[in-house]
C-alpha atoms as a PDB file:
ATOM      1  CA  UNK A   1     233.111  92.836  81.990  1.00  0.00           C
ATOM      2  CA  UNK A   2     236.216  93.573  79.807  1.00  0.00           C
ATOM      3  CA  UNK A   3     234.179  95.094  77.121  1.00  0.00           C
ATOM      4  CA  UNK A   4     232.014  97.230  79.660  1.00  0.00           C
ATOM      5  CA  UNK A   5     235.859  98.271  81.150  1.00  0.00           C
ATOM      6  CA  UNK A   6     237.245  99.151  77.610  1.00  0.00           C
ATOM      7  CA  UNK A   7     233.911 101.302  76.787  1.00  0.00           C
ATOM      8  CA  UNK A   8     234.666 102.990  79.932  1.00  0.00           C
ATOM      9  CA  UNK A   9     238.303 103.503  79.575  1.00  0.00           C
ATOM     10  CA  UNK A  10     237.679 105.191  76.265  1.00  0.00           C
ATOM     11  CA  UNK A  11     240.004 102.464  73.929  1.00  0.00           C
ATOM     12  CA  UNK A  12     239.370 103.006  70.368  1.00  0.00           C
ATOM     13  CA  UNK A  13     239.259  99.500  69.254  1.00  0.00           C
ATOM     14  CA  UNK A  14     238.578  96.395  70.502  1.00  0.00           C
ATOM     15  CA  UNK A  15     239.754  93.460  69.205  1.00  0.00           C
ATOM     16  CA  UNK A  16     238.719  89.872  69.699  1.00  0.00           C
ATOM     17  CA  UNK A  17     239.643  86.023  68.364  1.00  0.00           C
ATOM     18  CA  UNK A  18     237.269  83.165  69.737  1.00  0.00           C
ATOM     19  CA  UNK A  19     233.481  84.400  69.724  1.00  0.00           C
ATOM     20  CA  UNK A  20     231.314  83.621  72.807  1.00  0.00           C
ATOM     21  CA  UNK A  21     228.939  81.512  70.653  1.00  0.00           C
ATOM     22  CA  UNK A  22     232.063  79.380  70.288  1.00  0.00           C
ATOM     23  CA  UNK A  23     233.120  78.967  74.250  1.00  0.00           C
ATOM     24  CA  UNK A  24     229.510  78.147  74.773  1.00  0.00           C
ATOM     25  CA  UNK A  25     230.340  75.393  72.024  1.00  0.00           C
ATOM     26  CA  UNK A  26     232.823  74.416  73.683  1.00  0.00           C
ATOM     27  CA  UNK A  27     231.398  74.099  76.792  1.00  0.00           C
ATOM     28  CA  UNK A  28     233.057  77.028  78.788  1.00  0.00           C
ATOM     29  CA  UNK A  29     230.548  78.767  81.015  1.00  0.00           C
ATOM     30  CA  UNK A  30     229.569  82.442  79.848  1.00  0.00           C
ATOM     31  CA  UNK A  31     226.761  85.341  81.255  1.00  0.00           C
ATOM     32  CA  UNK A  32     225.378  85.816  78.066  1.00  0.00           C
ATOM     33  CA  UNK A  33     225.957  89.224  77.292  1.00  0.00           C
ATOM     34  CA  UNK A  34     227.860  90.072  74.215  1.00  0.00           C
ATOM     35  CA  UNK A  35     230.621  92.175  73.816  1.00  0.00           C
ATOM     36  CA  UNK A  36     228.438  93.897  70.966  1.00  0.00           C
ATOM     37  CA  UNK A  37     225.273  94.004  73.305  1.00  0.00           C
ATOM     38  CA  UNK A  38     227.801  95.989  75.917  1.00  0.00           C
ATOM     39  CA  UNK A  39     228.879  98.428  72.823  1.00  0.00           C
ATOM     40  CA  UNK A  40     225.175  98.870  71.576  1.00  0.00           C
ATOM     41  CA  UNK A  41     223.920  99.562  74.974  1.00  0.00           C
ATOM     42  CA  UNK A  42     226.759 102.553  76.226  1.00  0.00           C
ATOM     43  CA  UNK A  43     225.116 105.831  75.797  1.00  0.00           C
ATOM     44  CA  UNK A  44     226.774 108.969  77.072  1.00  0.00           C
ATOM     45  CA  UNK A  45     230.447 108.098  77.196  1.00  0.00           C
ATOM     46  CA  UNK A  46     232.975 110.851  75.909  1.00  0.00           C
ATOM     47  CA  UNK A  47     234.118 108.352  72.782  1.00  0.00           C
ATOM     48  CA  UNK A  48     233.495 105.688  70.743  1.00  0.00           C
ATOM     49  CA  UNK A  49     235.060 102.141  70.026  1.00  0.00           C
ATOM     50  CA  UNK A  50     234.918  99.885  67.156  1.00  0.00           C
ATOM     51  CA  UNK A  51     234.562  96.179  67.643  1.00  0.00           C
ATOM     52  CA  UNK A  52     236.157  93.593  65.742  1.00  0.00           C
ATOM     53  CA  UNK A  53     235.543  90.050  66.284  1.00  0.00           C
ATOM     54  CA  UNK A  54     237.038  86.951  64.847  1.00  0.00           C
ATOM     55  CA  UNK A  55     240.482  87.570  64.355  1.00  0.00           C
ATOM     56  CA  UNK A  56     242.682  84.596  64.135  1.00  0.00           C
ATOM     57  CA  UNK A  57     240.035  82.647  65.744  1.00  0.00           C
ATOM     58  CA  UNK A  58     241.550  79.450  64.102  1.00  0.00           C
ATOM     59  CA  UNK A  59     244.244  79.915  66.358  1.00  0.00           C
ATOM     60  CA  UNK A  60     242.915  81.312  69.528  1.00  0.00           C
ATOM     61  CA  UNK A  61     239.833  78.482  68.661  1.00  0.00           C
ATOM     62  CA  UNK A  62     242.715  76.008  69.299  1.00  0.00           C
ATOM     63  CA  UNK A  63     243.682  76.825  72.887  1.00  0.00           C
ATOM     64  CA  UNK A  64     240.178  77.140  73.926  1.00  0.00           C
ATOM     65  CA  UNK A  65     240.208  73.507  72.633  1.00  0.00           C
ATOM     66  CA  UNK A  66     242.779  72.148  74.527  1.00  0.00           C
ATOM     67  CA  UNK A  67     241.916  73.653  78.314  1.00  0.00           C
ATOM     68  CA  UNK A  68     238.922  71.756  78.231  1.00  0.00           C
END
């Protein structure tokens, strides 16, 4: 949902830490639809966004970690 709402919103960037792979590691609950799979699949919106994943994922890894 939050990558469908920044597409939408027209936000130039989007910028991520823990991956989805790794929640599902983890054993958080996801709907398994990537962030990039949103991106890929927006067609006809006024702009564009980049997507960048895994930054300081060692340290948003950790909290993940320690709420479950």
């Amino acid at each position: 949902m939050c990558a469908a709402a920044i597409r939408w919103a027209g936000f130039k960037e989007y910028v991520y830490g823990t991956s989805m792979e790794t929640l599902i590691r983890m054993g958080w609950p996801q709907i398994r639809i990537s962030s990039r799979g949103v991106f890929e699949h927006s067609t006809g919106l006024p702009s564009s966004s980049n997507i960048i994943g895994g930054i300081l994922m060692n340290e948003t890894d950790t909290y993940f970690c320690m709420a479950v």
